[in-house]
PDB file of N, CA and C in Angstrom:
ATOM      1  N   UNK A   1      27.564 -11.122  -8.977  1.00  0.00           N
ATOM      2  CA  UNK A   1      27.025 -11.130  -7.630  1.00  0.00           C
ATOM      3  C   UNK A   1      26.343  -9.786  -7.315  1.00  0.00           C
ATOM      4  N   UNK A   2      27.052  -8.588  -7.764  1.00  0.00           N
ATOM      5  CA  UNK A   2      26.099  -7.288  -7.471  1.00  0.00           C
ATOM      6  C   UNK A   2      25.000  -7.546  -8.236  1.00  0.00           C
ATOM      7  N   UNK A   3      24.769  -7.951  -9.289  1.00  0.00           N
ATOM      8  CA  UNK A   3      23.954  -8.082 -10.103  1.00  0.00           C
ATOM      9  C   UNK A   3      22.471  -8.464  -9.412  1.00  0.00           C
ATOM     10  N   UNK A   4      22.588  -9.595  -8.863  1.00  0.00           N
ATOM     11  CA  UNK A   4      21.592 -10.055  -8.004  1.00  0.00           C
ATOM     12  C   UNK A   4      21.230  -9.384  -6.657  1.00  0.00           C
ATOM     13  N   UNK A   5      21.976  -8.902  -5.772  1.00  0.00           N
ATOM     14  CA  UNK A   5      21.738  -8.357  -5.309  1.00  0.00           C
ATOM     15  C   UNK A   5      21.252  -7.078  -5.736  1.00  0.00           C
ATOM     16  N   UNK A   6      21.781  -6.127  -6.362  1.00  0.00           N
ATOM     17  CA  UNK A   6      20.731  -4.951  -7.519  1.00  0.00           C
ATOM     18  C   UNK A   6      19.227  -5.545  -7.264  1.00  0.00           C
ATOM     19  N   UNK A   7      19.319  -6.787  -7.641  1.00  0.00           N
ATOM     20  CA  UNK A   7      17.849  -7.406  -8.647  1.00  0.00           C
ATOM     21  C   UNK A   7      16.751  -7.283  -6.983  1.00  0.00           C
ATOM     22  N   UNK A   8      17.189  -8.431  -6.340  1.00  0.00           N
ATOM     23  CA  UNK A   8      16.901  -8.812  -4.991  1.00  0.00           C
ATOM     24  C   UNK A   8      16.445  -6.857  -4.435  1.00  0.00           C
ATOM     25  N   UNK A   9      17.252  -6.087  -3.914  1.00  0.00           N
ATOM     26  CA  UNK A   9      17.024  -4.744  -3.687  1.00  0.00           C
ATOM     27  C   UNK A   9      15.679  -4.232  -4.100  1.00  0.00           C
ATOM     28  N   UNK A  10      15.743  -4.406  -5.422  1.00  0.00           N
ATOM     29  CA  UNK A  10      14.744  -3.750  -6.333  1.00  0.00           C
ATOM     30  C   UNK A  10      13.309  -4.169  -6.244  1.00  0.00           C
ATOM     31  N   UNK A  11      13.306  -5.579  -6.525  1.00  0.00           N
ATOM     32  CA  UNK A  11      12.820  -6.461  -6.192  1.00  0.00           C
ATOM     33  C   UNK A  11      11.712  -6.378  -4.853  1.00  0.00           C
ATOM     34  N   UNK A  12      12.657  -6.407  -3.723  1.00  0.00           N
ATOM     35  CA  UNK A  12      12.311  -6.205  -2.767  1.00  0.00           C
ATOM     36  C   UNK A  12      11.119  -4.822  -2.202  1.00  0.00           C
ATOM     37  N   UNK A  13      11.710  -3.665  -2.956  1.00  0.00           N
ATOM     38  CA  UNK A  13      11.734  -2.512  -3.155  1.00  0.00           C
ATOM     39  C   UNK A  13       9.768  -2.405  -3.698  1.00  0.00           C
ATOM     40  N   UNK A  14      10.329  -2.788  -5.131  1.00  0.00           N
ATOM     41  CA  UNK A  14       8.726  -2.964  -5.332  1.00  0.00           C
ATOM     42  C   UNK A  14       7.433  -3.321  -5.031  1.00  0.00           C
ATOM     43  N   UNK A  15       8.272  -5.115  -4.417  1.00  0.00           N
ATOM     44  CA  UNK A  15       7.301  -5.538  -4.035  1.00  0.00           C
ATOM     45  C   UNK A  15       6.735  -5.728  -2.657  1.00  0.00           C
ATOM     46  N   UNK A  16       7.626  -5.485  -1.749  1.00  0.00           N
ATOM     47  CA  UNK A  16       7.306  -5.059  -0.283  1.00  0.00           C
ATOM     48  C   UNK A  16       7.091  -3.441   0.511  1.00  0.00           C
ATOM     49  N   UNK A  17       8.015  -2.474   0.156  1.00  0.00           N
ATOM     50  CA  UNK A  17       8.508  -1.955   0.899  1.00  0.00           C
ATOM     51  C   UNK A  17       7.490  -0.567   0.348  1.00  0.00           C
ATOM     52  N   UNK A  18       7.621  -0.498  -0.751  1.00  0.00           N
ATOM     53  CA  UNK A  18       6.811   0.832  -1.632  1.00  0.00           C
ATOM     54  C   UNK A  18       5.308   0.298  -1.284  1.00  0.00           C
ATOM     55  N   UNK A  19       5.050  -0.375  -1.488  1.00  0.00           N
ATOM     56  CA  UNK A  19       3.689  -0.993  -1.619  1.00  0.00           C
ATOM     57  C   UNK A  19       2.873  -0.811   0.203  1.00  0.00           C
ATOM     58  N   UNK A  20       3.949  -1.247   0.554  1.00  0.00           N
ATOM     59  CA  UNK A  20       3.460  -1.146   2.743  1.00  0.00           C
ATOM     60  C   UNK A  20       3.177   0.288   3.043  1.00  0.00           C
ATOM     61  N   UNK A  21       4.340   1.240   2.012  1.00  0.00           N
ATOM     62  CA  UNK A  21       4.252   2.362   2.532  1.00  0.00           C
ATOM     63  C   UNK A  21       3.190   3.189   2.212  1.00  0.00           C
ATOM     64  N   UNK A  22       2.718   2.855   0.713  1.00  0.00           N
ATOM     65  CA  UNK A  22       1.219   3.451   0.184  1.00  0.00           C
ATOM     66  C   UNK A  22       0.462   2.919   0.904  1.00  0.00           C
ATOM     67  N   UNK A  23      -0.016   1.398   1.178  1.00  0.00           N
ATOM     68  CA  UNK A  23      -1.078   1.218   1.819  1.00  0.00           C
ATOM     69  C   UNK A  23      -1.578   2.064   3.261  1.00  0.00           C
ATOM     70  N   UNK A  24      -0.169   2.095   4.011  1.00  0.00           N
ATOM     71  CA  UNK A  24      -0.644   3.108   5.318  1.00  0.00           C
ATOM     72  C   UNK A  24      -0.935   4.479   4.977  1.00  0.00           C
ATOM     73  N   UNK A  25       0.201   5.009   3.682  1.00  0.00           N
ATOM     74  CA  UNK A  25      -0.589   6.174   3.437  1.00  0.00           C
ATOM     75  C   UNK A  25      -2.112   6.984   2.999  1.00  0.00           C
ATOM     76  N   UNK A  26      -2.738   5.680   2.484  1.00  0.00           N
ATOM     77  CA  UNK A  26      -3.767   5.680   2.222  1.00  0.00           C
ATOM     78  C   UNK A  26      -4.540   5.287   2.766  1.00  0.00           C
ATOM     79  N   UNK A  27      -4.574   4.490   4.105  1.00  0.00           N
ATOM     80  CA  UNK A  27      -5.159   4.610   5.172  1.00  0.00           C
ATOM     81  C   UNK A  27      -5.405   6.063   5.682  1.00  0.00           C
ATOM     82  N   UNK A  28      -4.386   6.538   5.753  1.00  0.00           N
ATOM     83  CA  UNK A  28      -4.154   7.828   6.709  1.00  0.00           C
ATOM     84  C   UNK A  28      -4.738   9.304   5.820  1.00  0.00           C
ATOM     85  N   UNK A  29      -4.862   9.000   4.512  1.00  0.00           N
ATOM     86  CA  UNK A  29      -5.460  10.112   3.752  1.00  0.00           C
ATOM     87  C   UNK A  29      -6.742   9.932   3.234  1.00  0.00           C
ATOM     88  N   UNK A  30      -7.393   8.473   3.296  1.00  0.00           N
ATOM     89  CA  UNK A  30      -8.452   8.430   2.602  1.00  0.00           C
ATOM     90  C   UNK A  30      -9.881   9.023   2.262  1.00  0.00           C
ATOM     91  N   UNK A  31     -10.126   9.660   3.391  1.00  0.00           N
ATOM     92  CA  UNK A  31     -11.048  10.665   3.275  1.00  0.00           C
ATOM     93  C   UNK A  31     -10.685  12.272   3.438  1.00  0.00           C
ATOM     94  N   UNK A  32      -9.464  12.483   3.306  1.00  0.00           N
ATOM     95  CA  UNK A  32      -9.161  13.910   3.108  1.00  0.00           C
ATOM     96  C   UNK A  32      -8.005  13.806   1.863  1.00  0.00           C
ATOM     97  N   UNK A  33      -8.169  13.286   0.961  1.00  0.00           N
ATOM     98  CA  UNK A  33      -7.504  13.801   0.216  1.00  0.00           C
ATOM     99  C   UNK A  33      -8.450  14.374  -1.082  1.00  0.00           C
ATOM    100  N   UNK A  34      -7.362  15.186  -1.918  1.00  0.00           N
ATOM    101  CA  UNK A  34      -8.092  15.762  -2.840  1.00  0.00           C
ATOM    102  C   UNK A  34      -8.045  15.265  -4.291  1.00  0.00           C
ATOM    103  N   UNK A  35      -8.453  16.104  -5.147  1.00  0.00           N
ATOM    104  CA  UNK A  35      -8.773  15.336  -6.152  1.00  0.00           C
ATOM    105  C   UNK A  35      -7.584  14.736  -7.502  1.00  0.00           C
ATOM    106  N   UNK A  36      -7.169  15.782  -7.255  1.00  0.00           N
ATOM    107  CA  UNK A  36      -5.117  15.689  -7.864  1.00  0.00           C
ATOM    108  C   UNK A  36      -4.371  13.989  -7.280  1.00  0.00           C
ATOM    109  N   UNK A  37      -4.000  14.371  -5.327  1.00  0.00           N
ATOM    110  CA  UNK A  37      -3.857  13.766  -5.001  1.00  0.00           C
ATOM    111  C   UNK A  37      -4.212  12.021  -5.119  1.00  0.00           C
ATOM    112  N   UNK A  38      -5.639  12.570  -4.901  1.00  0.00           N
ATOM    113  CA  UNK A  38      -6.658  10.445  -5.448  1.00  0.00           C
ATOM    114  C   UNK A  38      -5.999   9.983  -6.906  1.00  0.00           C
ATOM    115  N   UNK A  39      -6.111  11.042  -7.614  1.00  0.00           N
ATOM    116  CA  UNK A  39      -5.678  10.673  -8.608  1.00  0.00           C
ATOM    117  C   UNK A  39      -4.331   9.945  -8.930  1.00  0.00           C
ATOM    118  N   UNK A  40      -3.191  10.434  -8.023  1.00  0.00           N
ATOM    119  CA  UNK A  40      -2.050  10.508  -8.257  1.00  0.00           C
ATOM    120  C   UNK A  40      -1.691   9.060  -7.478  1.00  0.00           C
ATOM    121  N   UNK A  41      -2.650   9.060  -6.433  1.00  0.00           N
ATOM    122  CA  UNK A  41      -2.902   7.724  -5.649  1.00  0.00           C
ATOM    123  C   UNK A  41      -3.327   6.148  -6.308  1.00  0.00           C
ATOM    124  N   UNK A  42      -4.159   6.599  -6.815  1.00  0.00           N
ATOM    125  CA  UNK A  42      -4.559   5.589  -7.885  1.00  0.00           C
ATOM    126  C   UNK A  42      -4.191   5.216  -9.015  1.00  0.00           C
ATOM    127  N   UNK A  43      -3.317   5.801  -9.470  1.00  0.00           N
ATOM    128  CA  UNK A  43      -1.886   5.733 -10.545  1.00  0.00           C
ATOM    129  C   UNK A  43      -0.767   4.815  -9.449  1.00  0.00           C
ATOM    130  N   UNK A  44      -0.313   5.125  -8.498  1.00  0.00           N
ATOM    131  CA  UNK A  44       0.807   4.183  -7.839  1.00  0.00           C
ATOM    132  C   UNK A  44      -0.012   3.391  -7.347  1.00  0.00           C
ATOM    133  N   UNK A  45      -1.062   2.833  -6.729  1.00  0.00           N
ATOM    134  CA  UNK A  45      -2.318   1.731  -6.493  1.00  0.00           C
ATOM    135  C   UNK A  45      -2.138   1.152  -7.945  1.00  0.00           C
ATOM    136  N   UNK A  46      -2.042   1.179  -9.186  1.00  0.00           N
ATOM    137  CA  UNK A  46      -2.454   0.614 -10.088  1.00  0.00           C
ATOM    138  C   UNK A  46      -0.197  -0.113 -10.765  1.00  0.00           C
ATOM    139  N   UNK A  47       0.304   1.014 -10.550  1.00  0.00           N
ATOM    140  CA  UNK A  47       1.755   1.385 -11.229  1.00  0.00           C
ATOM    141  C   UNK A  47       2.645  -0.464  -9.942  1.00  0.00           C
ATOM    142  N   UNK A  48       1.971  -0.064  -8.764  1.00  0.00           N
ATOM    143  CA  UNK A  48       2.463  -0.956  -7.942  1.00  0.00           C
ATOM    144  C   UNK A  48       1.423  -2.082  -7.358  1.00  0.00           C
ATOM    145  N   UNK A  49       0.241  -3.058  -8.214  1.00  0.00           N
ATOM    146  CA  UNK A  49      -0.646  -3.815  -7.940  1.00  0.00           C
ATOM    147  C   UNK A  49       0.008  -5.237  -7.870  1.00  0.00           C
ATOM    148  N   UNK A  50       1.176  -5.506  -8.489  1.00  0.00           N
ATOM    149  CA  UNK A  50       1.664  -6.722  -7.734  1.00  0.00           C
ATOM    150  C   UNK A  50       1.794  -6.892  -6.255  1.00  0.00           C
ATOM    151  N   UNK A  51       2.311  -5.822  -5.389  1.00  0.00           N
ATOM    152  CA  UNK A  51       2.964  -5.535  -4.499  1.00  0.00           C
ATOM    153  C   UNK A  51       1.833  -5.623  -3.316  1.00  0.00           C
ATOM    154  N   UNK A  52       1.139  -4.675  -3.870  1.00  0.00           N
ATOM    155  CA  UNK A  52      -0.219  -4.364  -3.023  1.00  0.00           C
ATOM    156  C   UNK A  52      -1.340  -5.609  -3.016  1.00  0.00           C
ATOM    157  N   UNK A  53      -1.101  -6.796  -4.114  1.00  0.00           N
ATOM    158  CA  UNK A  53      -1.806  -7.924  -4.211  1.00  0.00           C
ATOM    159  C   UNK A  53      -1.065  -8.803  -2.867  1.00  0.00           C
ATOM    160  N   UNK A  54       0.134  -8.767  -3.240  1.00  0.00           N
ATOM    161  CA  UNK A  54       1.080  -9.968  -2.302  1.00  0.00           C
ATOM    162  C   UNK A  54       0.721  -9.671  -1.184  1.00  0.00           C
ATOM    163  N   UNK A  55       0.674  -8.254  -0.269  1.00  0.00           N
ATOM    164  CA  UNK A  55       0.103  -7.365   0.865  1.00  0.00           C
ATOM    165  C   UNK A  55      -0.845  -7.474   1.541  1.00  0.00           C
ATOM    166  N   UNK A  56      -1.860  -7.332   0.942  1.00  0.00           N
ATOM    167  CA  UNK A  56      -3.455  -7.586   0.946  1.00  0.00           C
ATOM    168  C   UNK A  56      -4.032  -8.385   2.159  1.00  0.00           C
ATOM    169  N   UNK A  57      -3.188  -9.667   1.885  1.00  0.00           N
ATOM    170  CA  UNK A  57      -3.786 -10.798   2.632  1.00  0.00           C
ATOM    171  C   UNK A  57      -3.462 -10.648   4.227  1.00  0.00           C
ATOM    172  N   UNK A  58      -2.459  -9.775   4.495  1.00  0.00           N
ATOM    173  CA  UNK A  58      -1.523  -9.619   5.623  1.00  0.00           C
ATOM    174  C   UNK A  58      -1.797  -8.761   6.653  1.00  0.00           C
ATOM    175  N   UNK A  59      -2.451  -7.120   5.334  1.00  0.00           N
ATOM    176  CA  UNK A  59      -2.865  -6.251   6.180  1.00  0.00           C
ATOM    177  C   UNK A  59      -4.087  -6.152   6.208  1.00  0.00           C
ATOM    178  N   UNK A  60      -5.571  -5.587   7.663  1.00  0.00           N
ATOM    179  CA  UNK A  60      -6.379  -5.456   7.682  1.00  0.00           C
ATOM    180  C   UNK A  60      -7.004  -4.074   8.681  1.00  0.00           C
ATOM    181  N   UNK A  61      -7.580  -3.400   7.302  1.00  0.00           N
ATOM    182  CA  UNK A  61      -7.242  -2.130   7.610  1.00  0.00           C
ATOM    183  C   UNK A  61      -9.196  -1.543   7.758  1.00  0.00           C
ATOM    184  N   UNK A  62      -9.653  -2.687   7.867  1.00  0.00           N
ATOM    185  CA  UNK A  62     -11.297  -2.434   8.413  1.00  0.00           C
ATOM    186  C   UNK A  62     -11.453  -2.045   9.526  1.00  0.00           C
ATOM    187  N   UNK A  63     -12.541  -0.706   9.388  1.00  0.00           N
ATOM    188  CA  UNK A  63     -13.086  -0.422  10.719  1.00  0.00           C
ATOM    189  C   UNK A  63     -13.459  -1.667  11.964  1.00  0.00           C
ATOM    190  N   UNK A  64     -12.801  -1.095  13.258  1.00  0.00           N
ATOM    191  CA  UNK A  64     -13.127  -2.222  14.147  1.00  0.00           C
ATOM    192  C   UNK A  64     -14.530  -1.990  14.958  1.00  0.00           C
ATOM    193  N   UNK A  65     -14.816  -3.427  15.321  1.00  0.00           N
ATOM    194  CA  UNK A  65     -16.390  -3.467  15.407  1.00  0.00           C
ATOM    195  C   UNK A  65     -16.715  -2.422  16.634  1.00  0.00           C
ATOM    196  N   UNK A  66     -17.901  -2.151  16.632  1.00  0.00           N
ATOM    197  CA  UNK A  66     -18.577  -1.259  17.923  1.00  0.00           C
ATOM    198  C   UNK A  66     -19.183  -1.881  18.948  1.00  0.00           C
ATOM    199  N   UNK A  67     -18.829  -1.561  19.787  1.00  0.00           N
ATOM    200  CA  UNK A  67     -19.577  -1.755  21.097  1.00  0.00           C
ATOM    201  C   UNK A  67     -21.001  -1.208  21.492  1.00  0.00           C
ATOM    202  N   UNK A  68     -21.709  -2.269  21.154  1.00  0.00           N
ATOM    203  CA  UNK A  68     -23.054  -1.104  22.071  1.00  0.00           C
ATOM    204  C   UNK A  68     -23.669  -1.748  22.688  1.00  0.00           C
ATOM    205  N   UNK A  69     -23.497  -0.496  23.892  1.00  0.00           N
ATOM    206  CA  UNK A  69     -24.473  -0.808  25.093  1.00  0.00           C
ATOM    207  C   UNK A  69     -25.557  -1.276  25.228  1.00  0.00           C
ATOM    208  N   UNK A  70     -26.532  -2.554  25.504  1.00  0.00           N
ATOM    209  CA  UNK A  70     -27.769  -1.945  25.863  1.00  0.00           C
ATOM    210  C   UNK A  70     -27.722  -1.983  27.251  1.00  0.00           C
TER     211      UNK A  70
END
């Protein structure tokens, strides 16, 4: 029974929880980060792409439209 639960945790871990937390972080750094950093970014973007696939559909992280006056 721990066993599964372990699994479930982990599981969980990978595929929800790590993955939510990069995506906002990379919202929040995307044009100021540096070149180490992108790098290091795009290694866990790639290390965690199940996660960030399952995600995807859920979150929408596009500029919102503009208003203009005429």
């Amino acid at each position: 029974m721990i066993t599964a639960i372990l699994y479930l945790v982990l599981g969980g871990a990978y595929l929800v929880v790590i993955p939510g937390i990069l995506l906002f972080y990379l919202k929040a750094r995307w044009y100021t980060a540096g070149s180490i950093e992108r790098t290091l970014l795009y290694f866990l973007v790639f290390f965690f792409f199940p996660g960030m696939l399952l995600l995807s559909p859920f979150l929408n992280f596009r500029p919102r439209r503009r208003s203009l006056e005429s």
